[in-house]
C-alpha atoms as a PDB file:
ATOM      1  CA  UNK A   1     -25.242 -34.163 -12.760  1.00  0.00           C
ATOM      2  CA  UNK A   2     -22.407 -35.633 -14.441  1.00  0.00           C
ATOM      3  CA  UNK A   3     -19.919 -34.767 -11.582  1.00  0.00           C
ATOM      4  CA  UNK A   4     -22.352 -36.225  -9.198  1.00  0.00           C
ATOM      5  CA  UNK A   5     -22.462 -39.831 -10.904  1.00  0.00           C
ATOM      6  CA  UNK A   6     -19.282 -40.046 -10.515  1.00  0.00           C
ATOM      7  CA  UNK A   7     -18.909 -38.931  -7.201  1.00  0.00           C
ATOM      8  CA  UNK A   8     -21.729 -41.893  -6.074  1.00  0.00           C
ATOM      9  CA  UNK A   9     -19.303 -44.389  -8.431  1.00  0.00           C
ATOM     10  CA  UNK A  10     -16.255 -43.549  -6.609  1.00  0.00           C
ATOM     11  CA  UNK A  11     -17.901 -43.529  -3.416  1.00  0.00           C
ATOM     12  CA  UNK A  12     -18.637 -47.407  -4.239  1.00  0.00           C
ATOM     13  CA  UNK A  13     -14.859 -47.776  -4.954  1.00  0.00           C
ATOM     14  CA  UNK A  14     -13.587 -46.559  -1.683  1.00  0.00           C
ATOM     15  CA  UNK A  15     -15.679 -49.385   0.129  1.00  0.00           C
ATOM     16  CA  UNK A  16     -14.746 -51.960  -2.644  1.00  0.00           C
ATOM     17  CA  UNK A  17     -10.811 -50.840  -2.290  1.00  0.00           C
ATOM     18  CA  UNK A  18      -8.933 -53.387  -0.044  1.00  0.00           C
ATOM     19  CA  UNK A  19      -5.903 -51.563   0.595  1.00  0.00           C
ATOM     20  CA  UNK A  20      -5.074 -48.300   2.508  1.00  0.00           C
ATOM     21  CA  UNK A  21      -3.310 -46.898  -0.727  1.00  0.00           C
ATOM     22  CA  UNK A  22      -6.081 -47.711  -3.085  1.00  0.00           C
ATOM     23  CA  UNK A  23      -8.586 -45.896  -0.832  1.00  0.00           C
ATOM     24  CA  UNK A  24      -6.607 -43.016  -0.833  1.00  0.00           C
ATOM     25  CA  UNK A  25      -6.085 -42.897  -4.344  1.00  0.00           C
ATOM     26  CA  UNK A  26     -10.238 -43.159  -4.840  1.00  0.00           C
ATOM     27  CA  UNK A  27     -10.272 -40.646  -2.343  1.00  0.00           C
ATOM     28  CA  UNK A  28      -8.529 -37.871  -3.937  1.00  0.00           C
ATOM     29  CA  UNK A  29     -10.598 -38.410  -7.152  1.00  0.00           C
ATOM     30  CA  UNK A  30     -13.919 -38.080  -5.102  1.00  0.00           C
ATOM     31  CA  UNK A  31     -12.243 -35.146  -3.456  1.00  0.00           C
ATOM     32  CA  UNK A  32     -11.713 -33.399  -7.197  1.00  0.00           C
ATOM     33  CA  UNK A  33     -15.049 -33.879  -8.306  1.00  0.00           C
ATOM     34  CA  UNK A  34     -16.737 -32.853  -5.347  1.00  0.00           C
ATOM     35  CA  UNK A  35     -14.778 -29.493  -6.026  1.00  0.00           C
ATOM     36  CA  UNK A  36     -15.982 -29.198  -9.307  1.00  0.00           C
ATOM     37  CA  UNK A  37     -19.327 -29.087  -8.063  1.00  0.00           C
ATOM     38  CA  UNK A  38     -18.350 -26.744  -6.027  1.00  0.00           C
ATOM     39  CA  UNK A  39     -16.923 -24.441  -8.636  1.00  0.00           C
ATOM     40  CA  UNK A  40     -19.214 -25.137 -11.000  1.00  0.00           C
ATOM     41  CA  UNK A  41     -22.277 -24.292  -8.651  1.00  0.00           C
ATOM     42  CA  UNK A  42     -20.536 -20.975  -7.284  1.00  0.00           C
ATOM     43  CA  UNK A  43     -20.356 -19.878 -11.015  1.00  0.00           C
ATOM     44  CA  UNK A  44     -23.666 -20.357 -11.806  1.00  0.00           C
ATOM     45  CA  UNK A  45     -24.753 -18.048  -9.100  1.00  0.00           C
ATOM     46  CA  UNK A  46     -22.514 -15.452  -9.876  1.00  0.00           C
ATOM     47  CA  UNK A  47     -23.783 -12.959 -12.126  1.00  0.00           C
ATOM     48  CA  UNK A  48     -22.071 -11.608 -15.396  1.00  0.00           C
ATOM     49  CA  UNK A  49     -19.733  -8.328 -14.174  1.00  0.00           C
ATOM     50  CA  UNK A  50     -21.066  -5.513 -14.372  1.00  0.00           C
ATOM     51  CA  UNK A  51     -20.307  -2.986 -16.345  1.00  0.00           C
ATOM     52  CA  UNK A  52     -19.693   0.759 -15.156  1.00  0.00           C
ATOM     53  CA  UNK A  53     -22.949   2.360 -14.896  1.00  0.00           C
ATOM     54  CA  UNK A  54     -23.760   5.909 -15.214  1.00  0.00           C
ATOM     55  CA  UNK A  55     -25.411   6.306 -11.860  1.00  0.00           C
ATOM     56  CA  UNK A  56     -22.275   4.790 -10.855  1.00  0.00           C
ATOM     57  CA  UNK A  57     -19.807   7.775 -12.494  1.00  0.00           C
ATOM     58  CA  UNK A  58     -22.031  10.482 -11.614  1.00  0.00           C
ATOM     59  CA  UNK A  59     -21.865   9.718  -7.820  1.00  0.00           C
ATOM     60  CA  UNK A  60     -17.982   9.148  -8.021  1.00  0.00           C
ATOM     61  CA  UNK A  61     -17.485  12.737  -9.755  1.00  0.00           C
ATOM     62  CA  UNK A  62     -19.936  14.325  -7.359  1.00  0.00           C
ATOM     63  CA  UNK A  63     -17.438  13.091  -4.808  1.00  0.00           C
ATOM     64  CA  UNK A  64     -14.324  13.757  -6.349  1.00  0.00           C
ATOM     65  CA  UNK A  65     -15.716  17.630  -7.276  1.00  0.00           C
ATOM     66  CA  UNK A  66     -16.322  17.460  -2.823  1.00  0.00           C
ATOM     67  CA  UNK A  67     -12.877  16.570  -2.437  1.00  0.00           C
ATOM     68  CA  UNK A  68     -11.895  19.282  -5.082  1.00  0.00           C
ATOM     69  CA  UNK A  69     -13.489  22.246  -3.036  1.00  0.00           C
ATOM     70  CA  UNK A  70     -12.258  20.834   0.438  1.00  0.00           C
ATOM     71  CA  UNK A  71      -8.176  20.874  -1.215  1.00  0.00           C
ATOM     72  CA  UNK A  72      -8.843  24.316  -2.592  1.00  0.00           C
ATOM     73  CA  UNK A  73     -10.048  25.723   0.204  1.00  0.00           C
ATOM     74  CA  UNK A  74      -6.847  24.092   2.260  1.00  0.00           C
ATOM     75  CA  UNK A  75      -4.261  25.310  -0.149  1.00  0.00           C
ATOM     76  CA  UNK A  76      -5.842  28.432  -0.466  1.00  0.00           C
ATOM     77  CA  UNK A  77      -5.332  28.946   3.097  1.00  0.00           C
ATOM     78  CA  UNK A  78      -2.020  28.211   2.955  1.00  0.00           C
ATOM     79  CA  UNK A  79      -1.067  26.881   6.476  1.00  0.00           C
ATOM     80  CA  UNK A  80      -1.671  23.541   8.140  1.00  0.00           C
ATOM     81  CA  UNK A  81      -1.322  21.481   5.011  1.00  0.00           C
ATOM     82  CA  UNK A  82      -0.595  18.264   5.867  1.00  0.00           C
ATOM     83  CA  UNK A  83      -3.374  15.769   6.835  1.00  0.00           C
ATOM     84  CA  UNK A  84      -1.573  15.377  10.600  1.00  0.00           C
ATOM     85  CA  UNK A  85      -2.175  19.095  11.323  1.00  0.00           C
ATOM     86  CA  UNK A  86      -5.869  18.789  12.268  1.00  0.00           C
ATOM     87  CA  UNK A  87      -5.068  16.508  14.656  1.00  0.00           C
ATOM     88  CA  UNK A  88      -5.317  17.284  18.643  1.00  0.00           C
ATOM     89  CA  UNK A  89      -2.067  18.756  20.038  1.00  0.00           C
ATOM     90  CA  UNK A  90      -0.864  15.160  21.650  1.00  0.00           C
ATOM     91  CA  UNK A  91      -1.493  13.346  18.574  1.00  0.00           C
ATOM     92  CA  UNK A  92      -0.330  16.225  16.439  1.00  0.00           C
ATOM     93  CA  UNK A  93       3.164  15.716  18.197  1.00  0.00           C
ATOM     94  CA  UNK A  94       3.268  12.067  18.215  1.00  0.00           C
ATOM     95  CA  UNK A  95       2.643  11.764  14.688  1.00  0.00           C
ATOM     96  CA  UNK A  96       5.347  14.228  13.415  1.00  0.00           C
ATOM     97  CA  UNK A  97       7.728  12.490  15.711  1.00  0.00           C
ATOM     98  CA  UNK A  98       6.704   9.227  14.242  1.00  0.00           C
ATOM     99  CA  UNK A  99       7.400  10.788  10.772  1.00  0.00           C
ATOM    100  CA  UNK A 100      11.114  11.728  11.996  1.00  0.00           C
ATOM    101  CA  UNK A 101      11.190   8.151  12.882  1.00  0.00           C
ATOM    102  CA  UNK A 102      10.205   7.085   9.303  1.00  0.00           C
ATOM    103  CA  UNK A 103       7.280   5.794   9.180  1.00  0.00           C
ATOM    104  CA  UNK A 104       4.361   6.404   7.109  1.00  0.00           C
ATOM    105  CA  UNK A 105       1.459   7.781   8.624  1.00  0.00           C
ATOM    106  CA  UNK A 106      -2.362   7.329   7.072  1.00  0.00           C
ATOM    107  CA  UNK A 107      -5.817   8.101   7.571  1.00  0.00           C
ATOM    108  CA  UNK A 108      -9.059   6.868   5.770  1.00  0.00           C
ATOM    109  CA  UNK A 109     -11.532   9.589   4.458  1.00  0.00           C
ATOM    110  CA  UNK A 110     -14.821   9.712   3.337  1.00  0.00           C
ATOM    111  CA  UNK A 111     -16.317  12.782   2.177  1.00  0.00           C
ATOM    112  CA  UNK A 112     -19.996  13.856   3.186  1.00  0.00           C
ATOM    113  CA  UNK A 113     -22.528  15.701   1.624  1.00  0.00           C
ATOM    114  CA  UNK A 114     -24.765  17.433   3.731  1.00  0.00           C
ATOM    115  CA  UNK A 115     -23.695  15.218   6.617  1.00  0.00           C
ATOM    116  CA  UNK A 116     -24.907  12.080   5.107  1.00  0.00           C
ATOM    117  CA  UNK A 117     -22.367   9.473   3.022  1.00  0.00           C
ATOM    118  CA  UNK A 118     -22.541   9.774  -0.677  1.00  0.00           C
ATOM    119  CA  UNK A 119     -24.275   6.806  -2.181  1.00  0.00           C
ATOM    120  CA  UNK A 120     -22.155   4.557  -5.438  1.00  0.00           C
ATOM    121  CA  UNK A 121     -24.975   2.630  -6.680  1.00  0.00           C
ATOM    122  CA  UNK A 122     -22.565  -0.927  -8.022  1.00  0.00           C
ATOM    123  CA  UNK A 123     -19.701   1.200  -7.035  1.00  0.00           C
ATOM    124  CA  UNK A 124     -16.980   1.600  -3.783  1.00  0.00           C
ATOM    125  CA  UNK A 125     -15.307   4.485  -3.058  1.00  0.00           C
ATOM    126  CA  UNK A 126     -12.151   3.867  -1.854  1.00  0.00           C
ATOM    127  CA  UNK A 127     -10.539   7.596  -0.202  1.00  0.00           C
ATOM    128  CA  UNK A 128      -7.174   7.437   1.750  1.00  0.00           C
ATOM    129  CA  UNK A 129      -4.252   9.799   2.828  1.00  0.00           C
ATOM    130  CA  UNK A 130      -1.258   9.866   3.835  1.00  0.00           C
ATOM    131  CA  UNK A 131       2.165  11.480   4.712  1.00  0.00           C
ATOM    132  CA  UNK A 132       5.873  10.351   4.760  1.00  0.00           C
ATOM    133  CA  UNK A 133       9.033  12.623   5.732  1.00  0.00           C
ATOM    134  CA  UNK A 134      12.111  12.173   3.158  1.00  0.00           C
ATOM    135  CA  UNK A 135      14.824  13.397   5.740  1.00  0.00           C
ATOM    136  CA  UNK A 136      17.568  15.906   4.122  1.00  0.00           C
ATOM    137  CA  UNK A 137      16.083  16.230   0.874  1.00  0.00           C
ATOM    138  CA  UNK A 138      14.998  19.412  -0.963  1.00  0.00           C
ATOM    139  CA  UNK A 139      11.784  20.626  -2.278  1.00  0.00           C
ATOM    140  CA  UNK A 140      13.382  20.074  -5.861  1.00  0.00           C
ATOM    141  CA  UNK A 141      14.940  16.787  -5.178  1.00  0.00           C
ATOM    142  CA  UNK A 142      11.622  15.452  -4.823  1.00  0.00           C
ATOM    143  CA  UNK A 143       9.965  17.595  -7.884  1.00  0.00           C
ATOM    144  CA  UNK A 144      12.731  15.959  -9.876  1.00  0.00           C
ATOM    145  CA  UNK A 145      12.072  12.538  -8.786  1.00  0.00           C
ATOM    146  CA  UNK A 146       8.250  12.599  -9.367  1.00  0.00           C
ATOM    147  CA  UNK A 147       8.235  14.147 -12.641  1.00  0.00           C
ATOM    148  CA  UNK A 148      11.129  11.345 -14.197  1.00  0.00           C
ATOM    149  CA  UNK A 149       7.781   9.458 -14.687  1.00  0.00           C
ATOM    150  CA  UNK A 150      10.216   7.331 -17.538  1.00  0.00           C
ATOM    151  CA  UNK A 151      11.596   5.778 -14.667  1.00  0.00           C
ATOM    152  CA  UNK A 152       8.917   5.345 -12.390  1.00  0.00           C
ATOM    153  CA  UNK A 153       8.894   1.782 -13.465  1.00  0.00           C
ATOM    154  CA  UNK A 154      11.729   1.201 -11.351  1.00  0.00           C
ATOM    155  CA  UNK A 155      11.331   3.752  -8.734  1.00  0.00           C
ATOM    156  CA  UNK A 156       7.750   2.174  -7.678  1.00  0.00           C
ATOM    157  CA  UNK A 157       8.502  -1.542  -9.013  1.00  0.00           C
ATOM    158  CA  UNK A 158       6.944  -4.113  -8.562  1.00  0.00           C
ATOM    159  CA  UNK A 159       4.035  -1.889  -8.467  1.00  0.00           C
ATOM    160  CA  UNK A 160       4.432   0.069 -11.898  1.00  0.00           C
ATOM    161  CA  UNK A 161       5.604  -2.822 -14.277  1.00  0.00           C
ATOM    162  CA  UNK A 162       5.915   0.009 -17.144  1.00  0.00           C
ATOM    163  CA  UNK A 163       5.947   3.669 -17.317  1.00  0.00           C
ATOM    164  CA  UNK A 164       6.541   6.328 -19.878  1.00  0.00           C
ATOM    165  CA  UNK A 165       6.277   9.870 -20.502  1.00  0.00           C
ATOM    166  CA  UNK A 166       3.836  10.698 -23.211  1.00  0.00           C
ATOM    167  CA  UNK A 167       3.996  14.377 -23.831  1.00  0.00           C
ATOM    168  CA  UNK A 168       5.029  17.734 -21.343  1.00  0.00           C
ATOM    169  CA  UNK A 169       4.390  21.052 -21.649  1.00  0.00           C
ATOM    170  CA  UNK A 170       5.524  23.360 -19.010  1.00  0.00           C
ATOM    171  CA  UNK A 171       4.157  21.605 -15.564  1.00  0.00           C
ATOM    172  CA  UNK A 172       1.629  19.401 -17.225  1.00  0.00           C
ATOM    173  CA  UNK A 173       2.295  15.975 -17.834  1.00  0.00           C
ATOM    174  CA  UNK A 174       0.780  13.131 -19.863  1.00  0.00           C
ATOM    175  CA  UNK A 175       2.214   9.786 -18.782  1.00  0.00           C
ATOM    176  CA  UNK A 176       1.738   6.111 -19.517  1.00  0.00           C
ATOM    177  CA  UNK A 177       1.681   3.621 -16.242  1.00  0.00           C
ATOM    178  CA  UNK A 178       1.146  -0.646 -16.450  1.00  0.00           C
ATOM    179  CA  UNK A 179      -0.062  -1.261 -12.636  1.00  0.00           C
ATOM    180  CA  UNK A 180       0.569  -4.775 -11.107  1.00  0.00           C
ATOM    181  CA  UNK A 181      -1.301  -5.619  -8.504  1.00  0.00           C
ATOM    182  CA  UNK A 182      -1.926  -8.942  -6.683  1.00  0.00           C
ATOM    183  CA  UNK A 183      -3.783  -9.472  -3.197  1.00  0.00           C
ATOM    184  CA  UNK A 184      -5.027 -13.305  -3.891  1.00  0.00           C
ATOM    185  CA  UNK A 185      -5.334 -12.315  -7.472  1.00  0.00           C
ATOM    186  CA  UNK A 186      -3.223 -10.642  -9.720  1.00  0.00           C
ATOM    187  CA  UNK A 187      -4.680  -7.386 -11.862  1.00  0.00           C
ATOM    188  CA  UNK A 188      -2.853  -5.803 -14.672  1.00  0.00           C
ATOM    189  CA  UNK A 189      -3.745  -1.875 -16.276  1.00  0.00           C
ATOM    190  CA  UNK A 190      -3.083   0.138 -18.370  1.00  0.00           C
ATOM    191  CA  UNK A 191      -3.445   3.733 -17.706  1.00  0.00           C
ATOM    192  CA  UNK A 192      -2.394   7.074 -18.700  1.00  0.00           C
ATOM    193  CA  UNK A 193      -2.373  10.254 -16.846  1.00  0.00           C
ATOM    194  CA  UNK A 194      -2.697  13.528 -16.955  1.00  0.00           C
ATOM    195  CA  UNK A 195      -0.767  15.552 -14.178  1.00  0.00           C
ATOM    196  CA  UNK A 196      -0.667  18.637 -13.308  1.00  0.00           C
ATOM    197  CA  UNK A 197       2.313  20.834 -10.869  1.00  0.00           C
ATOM    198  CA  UNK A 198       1.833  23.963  -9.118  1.00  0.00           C
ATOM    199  CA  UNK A 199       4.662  25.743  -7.180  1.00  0.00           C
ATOM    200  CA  UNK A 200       2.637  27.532  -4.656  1.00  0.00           C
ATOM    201  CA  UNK A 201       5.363  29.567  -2.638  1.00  0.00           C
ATOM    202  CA  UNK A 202       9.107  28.848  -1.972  1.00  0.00           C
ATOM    203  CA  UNK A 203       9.816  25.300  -0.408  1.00  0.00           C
ATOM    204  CA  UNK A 204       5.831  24.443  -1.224  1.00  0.00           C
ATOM    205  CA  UNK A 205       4.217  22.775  -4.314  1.00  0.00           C
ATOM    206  CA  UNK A 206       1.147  20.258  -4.843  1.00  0.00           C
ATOM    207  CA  UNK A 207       0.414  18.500  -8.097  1.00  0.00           C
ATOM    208  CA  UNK A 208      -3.465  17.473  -9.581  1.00  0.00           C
ATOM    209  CA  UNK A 209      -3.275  13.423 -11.406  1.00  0.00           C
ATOM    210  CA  UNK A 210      -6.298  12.069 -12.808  1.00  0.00           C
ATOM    211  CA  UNK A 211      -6.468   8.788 -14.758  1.00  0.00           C
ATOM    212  CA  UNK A 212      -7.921   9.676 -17.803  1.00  0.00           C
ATOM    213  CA  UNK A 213      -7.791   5.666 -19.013  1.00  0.00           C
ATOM    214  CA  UNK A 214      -7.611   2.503 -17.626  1.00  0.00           C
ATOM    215  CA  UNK A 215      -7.910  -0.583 -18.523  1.00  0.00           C
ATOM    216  CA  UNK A 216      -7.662  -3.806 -17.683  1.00  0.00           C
ATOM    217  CA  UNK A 217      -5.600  -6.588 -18.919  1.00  0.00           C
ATOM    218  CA  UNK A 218      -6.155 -10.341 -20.390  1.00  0.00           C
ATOM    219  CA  UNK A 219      -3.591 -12.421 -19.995  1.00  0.00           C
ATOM    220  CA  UNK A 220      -0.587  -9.602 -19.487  1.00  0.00           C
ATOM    221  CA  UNK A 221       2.267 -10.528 -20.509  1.00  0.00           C
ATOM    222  CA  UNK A 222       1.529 -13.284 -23.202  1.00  0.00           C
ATOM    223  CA  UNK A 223       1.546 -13.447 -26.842  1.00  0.00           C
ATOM    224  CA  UNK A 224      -2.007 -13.155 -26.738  1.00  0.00           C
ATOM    225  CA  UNK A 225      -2.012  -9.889 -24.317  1.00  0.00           C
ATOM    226  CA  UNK A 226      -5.353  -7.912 -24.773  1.00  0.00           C
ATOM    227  CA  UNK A 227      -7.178  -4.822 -23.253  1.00  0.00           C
ATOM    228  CA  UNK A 228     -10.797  -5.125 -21.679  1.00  0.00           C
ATOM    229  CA  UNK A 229     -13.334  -2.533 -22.523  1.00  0.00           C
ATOM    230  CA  UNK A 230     -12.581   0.373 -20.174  1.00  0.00           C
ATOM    231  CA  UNK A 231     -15.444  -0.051 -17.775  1.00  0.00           C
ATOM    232  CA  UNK A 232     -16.673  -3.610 -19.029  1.00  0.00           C
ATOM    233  CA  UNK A 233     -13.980  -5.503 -17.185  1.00  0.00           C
ATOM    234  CA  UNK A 234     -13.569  -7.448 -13.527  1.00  0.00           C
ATOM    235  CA  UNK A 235     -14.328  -3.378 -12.300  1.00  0.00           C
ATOM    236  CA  UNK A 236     -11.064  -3.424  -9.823  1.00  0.00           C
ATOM    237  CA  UNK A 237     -10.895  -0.306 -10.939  1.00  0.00           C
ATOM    238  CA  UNK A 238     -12.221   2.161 -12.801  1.00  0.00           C
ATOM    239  CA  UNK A 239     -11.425   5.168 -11.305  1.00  0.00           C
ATOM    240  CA  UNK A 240      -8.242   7.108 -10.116  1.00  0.00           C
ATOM    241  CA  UNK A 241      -7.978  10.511  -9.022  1.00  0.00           C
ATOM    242  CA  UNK A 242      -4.620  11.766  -6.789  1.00  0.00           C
ATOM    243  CA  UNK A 243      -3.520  14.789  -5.294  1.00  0.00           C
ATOM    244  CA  UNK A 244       0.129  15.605  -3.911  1.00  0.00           C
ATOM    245  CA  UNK A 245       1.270  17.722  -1.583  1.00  0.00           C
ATOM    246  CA  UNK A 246       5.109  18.714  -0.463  1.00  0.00           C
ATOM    247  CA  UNK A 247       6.286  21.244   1.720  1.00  0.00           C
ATOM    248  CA  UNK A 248      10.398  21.528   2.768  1.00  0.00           C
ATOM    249  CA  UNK A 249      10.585  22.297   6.264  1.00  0.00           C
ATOM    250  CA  UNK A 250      12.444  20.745   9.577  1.00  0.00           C
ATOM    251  CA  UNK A 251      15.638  19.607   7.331  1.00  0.00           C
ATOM    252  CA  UNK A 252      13.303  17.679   4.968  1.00  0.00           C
ATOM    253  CA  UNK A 253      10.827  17.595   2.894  1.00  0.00           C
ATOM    254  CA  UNK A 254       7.060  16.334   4.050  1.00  0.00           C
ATOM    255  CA  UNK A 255       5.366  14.736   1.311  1.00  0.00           C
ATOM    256  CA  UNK A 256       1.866  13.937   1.324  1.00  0.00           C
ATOM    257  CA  UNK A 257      -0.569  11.643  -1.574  1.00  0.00           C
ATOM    258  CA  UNK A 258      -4.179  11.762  -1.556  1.00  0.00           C
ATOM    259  CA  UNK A 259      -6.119   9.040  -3.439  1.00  0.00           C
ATOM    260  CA  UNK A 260      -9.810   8.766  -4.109  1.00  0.00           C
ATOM    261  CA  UNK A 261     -10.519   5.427  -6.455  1.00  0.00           C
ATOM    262  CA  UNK A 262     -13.563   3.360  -7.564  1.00  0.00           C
ATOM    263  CA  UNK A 263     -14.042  -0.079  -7.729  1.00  0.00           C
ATOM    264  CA  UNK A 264     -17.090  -1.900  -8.586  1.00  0.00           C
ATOM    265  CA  UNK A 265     -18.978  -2.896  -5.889  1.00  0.00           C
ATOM    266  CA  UNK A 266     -18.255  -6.433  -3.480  1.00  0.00           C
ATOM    267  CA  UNK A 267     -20.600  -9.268  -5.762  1.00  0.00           C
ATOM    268  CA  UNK A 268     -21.950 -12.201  -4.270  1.00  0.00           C
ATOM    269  CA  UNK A 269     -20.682 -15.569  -4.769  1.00  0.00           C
ATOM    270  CA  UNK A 270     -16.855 -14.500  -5.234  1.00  0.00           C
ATOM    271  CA  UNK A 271     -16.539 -12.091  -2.775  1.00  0.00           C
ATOM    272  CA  UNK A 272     -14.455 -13.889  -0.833  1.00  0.00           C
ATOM    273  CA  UNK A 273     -11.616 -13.778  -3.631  1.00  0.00           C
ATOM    274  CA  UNK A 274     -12.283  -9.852  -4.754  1.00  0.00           C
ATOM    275  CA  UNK A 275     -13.243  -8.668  -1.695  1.00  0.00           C
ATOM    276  CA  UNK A 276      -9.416  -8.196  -0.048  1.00  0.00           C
ATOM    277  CA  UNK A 277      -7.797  -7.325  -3.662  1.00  0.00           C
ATOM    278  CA  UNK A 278     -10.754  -4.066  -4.169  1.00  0.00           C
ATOM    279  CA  UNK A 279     -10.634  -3.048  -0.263  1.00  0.00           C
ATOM    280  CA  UNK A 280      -7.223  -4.212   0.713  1.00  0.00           C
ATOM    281  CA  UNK A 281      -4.976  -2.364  -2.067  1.00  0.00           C
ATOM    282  CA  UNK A 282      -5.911   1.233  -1.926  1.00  0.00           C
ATOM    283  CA  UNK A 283      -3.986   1.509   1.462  1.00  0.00           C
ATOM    284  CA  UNK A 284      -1.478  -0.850   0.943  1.00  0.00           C
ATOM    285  CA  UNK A 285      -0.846   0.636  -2.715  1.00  0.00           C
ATOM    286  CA  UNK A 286      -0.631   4.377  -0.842  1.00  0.00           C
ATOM    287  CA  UNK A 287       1.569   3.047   1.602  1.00  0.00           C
ATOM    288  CA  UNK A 288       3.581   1.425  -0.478  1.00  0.00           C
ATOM    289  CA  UNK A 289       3.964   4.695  -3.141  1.00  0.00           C
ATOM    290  CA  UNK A 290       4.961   7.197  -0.396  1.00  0.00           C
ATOM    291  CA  UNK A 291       7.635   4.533   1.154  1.00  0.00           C
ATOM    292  CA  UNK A 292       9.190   3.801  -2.285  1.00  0.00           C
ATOM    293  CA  UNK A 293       8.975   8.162  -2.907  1.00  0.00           C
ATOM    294  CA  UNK A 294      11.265   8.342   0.219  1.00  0.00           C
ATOM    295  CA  UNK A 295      13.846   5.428  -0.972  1.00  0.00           C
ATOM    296  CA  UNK A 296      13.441   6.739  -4.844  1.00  0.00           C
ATOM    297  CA  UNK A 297      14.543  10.534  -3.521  1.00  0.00           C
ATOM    298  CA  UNK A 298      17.418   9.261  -1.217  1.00  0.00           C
ATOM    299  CA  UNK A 299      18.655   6.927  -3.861  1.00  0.00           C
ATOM    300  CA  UNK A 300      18.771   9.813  -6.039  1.00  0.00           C
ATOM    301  CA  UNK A 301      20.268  11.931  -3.733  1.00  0.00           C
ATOM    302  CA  UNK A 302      23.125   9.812  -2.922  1.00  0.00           C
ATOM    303  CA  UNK A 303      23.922   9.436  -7.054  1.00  0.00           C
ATOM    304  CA  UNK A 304      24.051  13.066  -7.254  1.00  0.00           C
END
């Protein structure tokens, strides 16, 4: 009501002004306050966030355990591993010559259960794949690479802001990584890993990586840095579950990421600020990781 009074008060002093420049002046105050009505009413009507819900989990592990079965089965079989494979013979060819070429090639998946989409009640699911060729390398070139997870901060900058490796035993990993992400806003996290690497056959491997925490940052960066409650935060993500594949084969190595992620769901009133950050970074982000995997591996190779 307040911002309103003054909008009818400056209103009187763009007709009283008797100069061009004064009007303009009044102008860009009336301008101000009607924006602060604006803000002020689109805050009202948004709701408090939501926190993660328990309906919300159980759907996104009943999808995740889907997507378990579905790899299993694949690397169980043994052949045809990468995504490209079950495409038609035509596309089969153009996309493996488009890998040669360097590009990055991806593919959105959803998962069904008994034909019929799994419902996230307050939650997305957000399921990609895709596949990049590192030309020259070896199998173990690119094993090495991945598993330096101390310097994964500057293999997959500005992306990882911090990384660290937290404990290893054998093949399995526990690892520390500070996402930055910014699509019209900027999130900060916090998470740690647990990963897991299987050699499955000579020149073949996959590895298993869930999040096992993440959290979301206040104010990242400043003296007054703080964590959000795991699942009581802005929800851009609460969920992170990745599996790799890499096979050596036609003077390279093929190496392909899976990602299945949950965000919370699009709210009203804001959605036109979350919206492209929650459905626009789980590609880009994959894309993005599999490029910087090629240029990490052929840095590396050209140091050794």
């Amino acid at each position: 009501m307040a911002a309103l009074v003054e909008v009818e008060r400056l209103g009187g002093q763009v007709k009283a002004a008797s100069n061009i420049a004064g009007r303009a002046v009044v102008m860009v105050w009336a301008t101000l306050a009607l924006s602060c009505i604006s803000s002020a009413g689109a805050l009202a009507a948004e709701p408090a966030l939501p926190k993660l819900k328990t309906e919300t989990q159980v759907a996104f592990e009943r999808y995740v355990r889907l997507v378990e079965a579905r790899n299993d089965a694949e690397l169980k079989r043994g052949t045809a591993l990468l995504w490209v494979d079950g495409l038609s013979e035509g596309q089969r060819a153009e996309a493996y010559a488009g890998l040669k070429r360097g590009e990055v090639r991806m593919q959105k998946l959803e998962i069904l259960e008994n034909e019929k989409p799994i419902a996230c009640p307050g939650g997305m699911i957000h399921h990609w794949t895709g596949v990049v060729f590192v030309s020259g390398a070896k199998l173990e070139e690119v094993l090495g690479m991945l598993e330096d997870y101390d310097r994964h901060s500057v293999y997959y900058s500005p992306d990882v802001e911090r990384s660290k490796l937290e404990s290893r035993e054998d093949d399995h990993f526990r690892v520390f990584l500070r996402f930055r992400r910014h699509k019209v806003i900027t999130v900060v996290l916090n998470t740690e890993h647990e990963v897991q690497y299987f050699h499955d056959a000579p020149g073949r491997a996959h590895s298993r990586s869930s999040a096992v925490r993440i959290a979301e940052l206040e104010n990242a960066g400043k003296s007054d840095e703080r964590e959000k409650t795991p699942g009581d935060d802005g929800g851009f993500m609460w969920r992170m579950e990745t599996w790799w594949r890499m096979e050596e084969r036609d003077g390279g190595v093929y190496v392909q990421s899976e990602v299945a992620s949950l965000t919370r769901d699009i709210p009203t009133g804001l959605g036109w600020m979350i919206k492209p950050f929650v459905t626009g970074i789980p590609k880009e982000s994959l894309t993005f990781t599999l490029e910087a995997t090629r240029g990490a591996v052929e840095a590396r190779r050209k140091r050794h």
